[in-house]
Protein backbone atom coordinates (compact mmCIF):
# COMPACT_ATOMS: atom_id res chain seq x y z
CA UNK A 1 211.13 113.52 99.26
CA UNK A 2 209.02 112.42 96.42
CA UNK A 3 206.13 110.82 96.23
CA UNK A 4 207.26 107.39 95.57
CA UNK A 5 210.00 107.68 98.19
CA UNK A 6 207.40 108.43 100.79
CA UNK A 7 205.49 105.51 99.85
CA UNK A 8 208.74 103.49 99.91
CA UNK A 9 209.29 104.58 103.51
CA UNK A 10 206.26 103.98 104.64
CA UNK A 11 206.41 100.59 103.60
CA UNK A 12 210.02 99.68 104.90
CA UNK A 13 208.83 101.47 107.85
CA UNK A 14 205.72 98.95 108.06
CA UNK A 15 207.86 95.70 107.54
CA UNK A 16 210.62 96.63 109.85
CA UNK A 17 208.14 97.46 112.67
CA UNK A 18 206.82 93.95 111.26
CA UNK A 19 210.03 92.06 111.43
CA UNK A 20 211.99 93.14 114.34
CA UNK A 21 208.84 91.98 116.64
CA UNK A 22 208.10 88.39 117.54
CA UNK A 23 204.85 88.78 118.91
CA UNK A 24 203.54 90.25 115.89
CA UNK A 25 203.16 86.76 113.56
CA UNK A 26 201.30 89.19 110.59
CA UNK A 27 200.43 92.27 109.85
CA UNK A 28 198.29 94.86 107.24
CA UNK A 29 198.13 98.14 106.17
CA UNK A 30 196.25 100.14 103.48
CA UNK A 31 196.50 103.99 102.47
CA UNK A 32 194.24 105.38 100.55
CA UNK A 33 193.80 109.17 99.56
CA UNK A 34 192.79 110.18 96.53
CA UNK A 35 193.73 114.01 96.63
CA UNK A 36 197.05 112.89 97.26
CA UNK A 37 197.14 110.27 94.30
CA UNK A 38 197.84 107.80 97.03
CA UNK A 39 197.42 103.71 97.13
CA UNK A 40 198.82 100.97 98.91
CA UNK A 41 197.87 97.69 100.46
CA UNK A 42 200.25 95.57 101.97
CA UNK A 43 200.79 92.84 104.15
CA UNK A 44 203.80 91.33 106.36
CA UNK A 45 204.58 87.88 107.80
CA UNK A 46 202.50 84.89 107.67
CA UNK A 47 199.52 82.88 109.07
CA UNK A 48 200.09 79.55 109.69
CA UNK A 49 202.73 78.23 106.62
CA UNK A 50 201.50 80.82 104.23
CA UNK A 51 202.86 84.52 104.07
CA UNK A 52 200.79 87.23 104.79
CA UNK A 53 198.36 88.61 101.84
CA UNK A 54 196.68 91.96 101.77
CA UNK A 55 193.51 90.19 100.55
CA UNK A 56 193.59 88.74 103.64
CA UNK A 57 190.11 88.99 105.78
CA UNK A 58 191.31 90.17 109.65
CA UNK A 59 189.56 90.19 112.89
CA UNK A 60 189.23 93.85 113.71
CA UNK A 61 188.39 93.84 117.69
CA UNK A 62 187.32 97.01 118.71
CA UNK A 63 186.79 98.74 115.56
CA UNK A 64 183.54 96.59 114.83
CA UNK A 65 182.14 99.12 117.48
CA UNK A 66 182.12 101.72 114.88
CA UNK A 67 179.85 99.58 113.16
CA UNK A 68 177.05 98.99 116.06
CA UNK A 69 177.22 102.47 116.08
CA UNK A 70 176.57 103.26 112.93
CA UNK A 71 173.91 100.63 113.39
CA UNK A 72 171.77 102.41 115.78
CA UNK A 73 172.72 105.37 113.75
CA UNK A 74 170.54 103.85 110.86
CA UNK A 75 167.74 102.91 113.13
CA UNK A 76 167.48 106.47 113.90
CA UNK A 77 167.49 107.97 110.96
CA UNK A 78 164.88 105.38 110.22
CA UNK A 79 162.93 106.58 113.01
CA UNK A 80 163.12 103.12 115.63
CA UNK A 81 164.66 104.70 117.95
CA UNK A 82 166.40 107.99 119.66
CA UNK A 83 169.84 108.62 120.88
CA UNK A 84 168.26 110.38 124.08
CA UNK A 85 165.75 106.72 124.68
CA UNK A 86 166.60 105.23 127.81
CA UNK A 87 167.09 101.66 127.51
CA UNK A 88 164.73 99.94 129.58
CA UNK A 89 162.48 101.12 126.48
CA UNK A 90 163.99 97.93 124.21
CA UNK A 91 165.98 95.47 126.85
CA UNK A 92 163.42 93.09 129.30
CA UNK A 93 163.37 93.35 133.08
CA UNK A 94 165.81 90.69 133.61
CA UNK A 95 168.27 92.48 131.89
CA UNK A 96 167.32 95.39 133.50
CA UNK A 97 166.97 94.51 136.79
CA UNK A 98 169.94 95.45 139.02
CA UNK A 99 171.73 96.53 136.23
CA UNK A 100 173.29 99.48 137.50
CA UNK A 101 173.52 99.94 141.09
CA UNK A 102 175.83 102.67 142.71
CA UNK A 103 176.47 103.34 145.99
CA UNK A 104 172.55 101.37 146.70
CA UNK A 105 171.36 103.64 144.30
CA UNK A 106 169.35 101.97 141.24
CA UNK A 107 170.53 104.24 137.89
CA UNK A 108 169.30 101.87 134.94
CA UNK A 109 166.73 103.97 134.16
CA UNK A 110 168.57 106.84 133.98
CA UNK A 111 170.70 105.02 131.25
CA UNK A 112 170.20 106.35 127.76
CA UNK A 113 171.57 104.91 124.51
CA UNK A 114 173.69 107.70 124.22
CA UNK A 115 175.68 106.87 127.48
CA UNK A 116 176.00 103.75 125.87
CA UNK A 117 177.41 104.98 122.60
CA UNK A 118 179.72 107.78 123.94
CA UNK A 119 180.66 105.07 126.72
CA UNK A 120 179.05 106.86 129.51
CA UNK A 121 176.80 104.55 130.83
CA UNK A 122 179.29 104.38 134.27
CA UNK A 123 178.50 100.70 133.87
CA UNK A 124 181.31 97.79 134.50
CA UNK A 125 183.47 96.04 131.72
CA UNK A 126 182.75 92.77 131.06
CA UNK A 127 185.37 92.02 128.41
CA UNK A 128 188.60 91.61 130.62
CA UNK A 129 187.60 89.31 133.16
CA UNK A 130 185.71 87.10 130.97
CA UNK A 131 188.53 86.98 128.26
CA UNK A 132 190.52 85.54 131.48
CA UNK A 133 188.13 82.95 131.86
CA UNK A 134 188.63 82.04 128.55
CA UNK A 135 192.07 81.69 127.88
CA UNK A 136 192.10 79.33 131.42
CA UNK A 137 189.43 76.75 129.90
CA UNK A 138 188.92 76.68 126.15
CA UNK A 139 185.66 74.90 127.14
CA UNK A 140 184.27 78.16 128.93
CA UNK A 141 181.11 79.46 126.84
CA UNK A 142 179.27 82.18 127.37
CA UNK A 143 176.46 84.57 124.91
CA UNK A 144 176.71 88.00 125.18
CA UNK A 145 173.57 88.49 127.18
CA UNK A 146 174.93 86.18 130.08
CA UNK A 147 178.02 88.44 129.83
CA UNK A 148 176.07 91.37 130.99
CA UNK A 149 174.52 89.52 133.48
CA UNK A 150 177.32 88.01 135.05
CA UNK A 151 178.76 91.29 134.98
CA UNK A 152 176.15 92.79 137.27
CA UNK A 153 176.51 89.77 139.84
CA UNK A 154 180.19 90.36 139.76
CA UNK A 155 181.54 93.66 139.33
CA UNK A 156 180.79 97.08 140.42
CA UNK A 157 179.33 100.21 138.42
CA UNK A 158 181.83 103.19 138.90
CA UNK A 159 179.81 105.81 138.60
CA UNK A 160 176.39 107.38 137.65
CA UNK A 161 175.19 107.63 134.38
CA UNK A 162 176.43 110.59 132.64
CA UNK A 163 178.90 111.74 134.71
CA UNK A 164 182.67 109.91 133.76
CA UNK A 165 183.91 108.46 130.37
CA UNK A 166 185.10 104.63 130.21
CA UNK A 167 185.62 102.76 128.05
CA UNK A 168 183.77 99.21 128.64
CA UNK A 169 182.46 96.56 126.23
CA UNK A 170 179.39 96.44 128.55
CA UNK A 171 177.75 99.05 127.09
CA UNK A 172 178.21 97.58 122.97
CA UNK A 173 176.62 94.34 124.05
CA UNK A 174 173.73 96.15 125.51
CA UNK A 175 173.61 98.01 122.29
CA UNK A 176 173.59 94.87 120.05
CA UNK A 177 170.83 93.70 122.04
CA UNK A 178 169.12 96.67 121.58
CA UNK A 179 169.39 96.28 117.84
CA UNK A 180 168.40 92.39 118.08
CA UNK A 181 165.13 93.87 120.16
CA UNK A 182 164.24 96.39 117.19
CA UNK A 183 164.79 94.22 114.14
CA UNK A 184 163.69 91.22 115.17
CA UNK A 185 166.84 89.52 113.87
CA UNK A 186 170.31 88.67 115.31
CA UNK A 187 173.06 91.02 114.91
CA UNK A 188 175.29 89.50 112.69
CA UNK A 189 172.20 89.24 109.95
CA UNK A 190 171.91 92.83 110.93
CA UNK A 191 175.07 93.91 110.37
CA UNK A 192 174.92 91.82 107.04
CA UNK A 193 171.75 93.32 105.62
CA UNK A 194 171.92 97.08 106.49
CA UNK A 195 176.27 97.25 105.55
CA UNK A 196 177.60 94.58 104.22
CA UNK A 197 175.43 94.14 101.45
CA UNK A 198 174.27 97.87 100.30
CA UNK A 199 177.93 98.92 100.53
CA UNK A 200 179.48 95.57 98.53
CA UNK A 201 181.40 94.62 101.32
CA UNK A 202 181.53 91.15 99.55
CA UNK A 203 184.60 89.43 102.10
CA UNK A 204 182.95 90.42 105.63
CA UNK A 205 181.74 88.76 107.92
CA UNK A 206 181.16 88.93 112.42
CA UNK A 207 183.95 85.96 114.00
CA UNK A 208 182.63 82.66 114.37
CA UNK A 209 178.55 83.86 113.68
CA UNK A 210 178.39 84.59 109.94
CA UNK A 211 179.65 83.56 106.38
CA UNK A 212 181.07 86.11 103.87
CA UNK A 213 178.79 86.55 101.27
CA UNK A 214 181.82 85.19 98.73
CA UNK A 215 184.02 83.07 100.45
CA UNK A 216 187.54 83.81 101.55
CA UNK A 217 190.14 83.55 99.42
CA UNK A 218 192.69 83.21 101.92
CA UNK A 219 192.62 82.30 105.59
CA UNK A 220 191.47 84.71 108.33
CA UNK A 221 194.83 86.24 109.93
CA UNK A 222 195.83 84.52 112.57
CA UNK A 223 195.37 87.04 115.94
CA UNK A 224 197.17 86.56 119.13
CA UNK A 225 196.62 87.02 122.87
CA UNK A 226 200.21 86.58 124.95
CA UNK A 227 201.15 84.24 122.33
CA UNK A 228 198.05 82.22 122.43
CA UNK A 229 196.46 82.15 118.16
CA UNK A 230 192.64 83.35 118.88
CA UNK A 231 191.06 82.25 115.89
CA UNK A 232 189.68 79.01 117.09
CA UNK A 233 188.26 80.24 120.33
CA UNK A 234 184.95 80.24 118.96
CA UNK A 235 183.81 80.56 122.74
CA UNK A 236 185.57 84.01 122.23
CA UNK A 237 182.80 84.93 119.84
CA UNK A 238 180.27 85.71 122.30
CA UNK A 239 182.33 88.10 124.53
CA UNK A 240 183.72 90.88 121.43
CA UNK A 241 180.26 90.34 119.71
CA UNK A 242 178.72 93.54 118.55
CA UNK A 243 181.62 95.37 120.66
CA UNK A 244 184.07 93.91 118.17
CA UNK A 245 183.58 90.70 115.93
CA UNK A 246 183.39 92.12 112.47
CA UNK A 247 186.31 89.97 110.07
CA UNK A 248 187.13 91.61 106.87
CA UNK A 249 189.62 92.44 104.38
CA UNK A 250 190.97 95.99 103.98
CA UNK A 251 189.57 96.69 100.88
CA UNK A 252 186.09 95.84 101.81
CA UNK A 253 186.96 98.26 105.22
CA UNK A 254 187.87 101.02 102.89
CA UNK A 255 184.26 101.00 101.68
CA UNK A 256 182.64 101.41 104.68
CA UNK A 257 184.89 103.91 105.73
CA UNK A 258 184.01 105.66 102.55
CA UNK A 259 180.84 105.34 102.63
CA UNK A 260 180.46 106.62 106.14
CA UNK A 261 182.99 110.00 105.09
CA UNK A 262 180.73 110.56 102.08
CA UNK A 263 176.87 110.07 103.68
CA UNK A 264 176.60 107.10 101.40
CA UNK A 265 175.01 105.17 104.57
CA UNK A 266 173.67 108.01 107.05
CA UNK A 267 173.56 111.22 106.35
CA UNK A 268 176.38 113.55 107.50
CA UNK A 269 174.44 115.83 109.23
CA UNK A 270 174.00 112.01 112.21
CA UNK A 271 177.77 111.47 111.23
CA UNK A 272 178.69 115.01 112.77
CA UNK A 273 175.89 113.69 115.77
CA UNK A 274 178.23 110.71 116.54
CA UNK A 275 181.56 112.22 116.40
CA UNK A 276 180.91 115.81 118.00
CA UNK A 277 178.77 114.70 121.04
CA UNK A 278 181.74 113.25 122.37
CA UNK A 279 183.80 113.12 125.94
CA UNK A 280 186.93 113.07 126.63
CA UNK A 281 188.45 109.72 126.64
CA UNK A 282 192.33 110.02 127.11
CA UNK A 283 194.64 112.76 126.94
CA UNK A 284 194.31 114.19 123.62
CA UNK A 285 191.64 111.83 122.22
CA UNK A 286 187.91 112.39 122.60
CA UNK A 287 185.14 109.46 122.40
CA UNK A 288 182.08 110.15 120.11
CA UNK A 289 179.16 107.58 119.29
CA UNK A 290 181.92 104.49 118.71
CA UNK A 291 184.35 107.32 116.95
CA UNK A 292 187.91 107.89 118.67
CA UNK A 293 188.89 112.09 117.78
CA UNK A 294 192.22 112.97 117.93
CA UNK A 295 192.16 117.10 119.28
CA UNK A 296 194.68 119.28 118.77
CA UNK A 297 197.14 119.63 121.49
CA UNK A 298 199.48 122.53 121.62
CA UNK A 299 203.39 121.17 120.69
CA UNK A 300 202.41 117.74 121.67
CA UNK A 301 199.68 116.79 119.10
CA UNK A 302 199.34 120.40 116.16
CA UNK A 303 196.10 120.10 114.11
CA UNK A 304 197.72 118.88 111.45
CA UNK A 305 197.61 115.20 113.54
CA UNK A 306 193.75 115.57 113.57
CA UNK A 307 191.51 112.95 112.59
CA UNK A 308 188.78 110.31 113.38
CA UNK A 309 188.05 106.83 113.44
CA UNK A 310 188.24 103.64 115.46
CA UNK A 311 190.56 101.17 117.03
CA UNK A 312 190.98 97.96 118.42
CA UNK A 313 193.18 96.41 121.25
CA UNK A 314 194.94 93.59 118.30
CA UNK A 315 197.01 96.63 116.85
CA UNK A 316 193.85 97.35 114.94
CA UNK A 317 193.09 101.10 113.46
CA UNK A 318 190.62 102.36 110.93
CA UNK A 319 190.78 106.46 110.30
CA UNK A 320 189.96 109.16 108.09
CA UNK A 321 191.98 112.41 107.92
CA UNK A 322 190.21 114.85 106.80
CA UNK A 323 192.80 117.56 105.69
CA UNK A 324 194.58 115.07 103.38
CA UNK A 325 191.50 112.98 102.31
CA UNK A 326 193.33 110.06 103.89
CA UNK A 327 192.08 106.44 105.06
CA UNK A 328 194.31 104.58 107.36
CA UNK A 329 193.56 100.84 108.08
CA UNK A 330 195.89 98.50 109.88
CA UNK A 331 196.40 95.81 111.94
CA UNK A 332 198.85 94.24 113.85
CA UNK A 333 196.98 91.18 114.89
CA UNK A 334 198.38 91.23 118.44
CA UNK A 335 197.17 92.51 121.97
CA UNK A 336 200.56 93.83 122.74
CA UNK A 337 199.67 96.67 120.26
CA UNK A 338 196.48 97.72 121.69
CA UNK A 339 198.45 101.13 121.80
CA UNK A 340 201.74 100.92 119.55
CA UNK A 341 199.13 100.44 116.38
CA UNK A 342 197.57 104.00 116.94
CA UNK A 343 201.64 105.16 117.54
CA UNK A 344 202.15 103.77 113.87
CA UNK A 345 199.55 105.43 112.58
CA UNK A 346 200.46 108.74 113.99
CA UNK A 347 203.92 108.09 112.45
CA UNK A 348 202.50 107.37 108.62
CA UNK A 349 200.33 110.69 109.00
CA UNK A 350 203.61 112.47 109.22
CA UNK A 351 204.49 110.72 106.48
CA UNK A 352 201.53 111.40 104.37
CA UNK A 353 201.83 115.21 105.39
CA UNK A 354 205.39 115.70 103.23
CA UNK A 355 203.64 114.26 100.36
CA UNK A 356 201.03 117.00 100.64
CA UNK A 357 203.46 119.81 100.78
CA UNK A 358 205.44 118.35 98.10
């Protein structure tokens, strides 16, 4: 197949994926590779009464993770910090106290910010049973540091520090807080001042905390939770927080990408730190400092599948591919695709591969 026939497949591909599911009100998608001569940005169904627009600002969820990560990687490289600190060094004792108790042992001061960036902290999620509480009273409110604090009067550490990989939201409000402790100033002014604004990203923003710094064109997507439109939740804000409220178009997310890729923001030598001390998460996928690795897997997943990035539990997906110098950003703007969105992805990098041996 030629190139433009790959690029027309992938795009019927996209909008029948698109149409033939009713949960899924919109969707985007952007592939970029310039090796390959490569471009598209594209956008299915509709918010509200107007059709989707791939200038479109979306909610990523879980891939704003990649972003407090990169975070703290700045703050090292600035010298504020150290991925081996433990984190009683930056959060106060009532925080602290209690946080992590196993089995009647105390382990918070065994926890280190790395076992909070590699999600081995063995600490509780907070994210699931307070997103309950939400969608059962709209008038439920809660900040991210009472989130961690009803989490350690309610649930239940599962294991020391260290020792198991899972994957809990816990551990990126603790790291938010972390950053709030070192620069003095809330996150979302964080996140604007050390990426938004050196890399351009113009149409960001965090959900519900911060402004773009040029305002939206169009809407923010809609995003759904069992049919329920998120957007106006804005008691939701405080729960994905620096584990996942960064809004922005796909454009502006191909700049951070690329800037991250190319040691435009930190250096690559702390970009090979975050993805290579890494655990594995699921079969086939390791966890770095917020960065999800696909590995190669005999049959199952060949090396020709293997890349990096992040993802979040609305369909959401933002990866690089290395061996075809490819950037993948999506999202489906639905929980039901907290898994089908990676599946997509997989399928377009088969995709991208024919245009590379072409």
């Amino acid at each position: 197949m030629e190139k433009g026939e790959i690029k027309k497949s992938i795009e019927d591909m996209f909008r029948k994926q698109v149409r033939k599911d009713s949960k899924v009100k919109n969707a985007y998608l952007l592939v970029y590779s310039k090796k390959l001569d490569f471009h598209m940005n594209i956008a299915e169904g509709s918010t509200g009464d107007m059709p989707a627009n791939s200038q479109q600002p979306n909610y990523m969820a879980s891939v704003g993770k990649l972003f407090t990560s990169t975070i703290i990687s700045i703050l090292y490289e600035k010298g504020e910090l150290s991925f081996n600190d433990n984190i009683r060094n930056y959060l106060d004792a009532e925080l602290l106290n209690n946080l992590h108790i196993y089995k009647g042992e105390d382990y918070t001061n065994s926890i280190k910010i790395k076992h909070l960036l590699k999600q081995r902290s063995g600490l509780y999620d907070n994210f699931w049973p307070l997103l309950d509480k939400i969608l059962k009273d709209k008038e439920f409110n809660i900040n991210p540091r009472e989130a961690i604090i009803w989490g350690k009067n309610n649930l239940k550490p599962y294991c020391p520090p260290g020792k198991k990989t899972k994957y809990t939201d816990t551990n990126y409000h603790l790291l938010g807080l972390i950053i709030e402790n070192i620069t003095a100033k809330p996150f979302y002014e964080v996140l604007k001042e050390y990426i938004f604004i050196p890399l351009g990203m113009d149409k960001s923003s965090m959900l519900h905390y911060s402004d773009p710094i040029k305002e939206y064109t169009y809407p923010i997507a809609h995003f759904s939770i069992d049919e329920t439109i998120m957007n106006d939740f804005k008691n939701f804000a405080g729960l994905d927080y620096a584990g996942g409220g960064v809004v922005a178009t796909n454009d502006d997310l191909l700049k951070f990408m690329k800037a991250l890729v190319t040691g435009q923001i930190i250096s690559k030598d702390t970009l090979e730190t975050m993805k290579n001390d890494s655990n594995k998460l699921y079969f086939g996928i390791d966890y770095g400092y917020g960065i999800w690795q696909f590995k190669t897997i005999p049959v199952l997943m060949p090396k020709k599948y293997n890349c990096w990035g992040c993802v979040g539990a609305t369909g959401a997906f933002i990866f690089y591919h290395p061996g075809l110098d490819a950037y993948l950003i999506g999202n489906f703007n639905d929980l039901s695709y907290k898994t089908k969105g990676l599946k997509f992805m997989i399928k377009i990098i088969k995709k991208l591969l024919k245009v590379a041996h072409n």
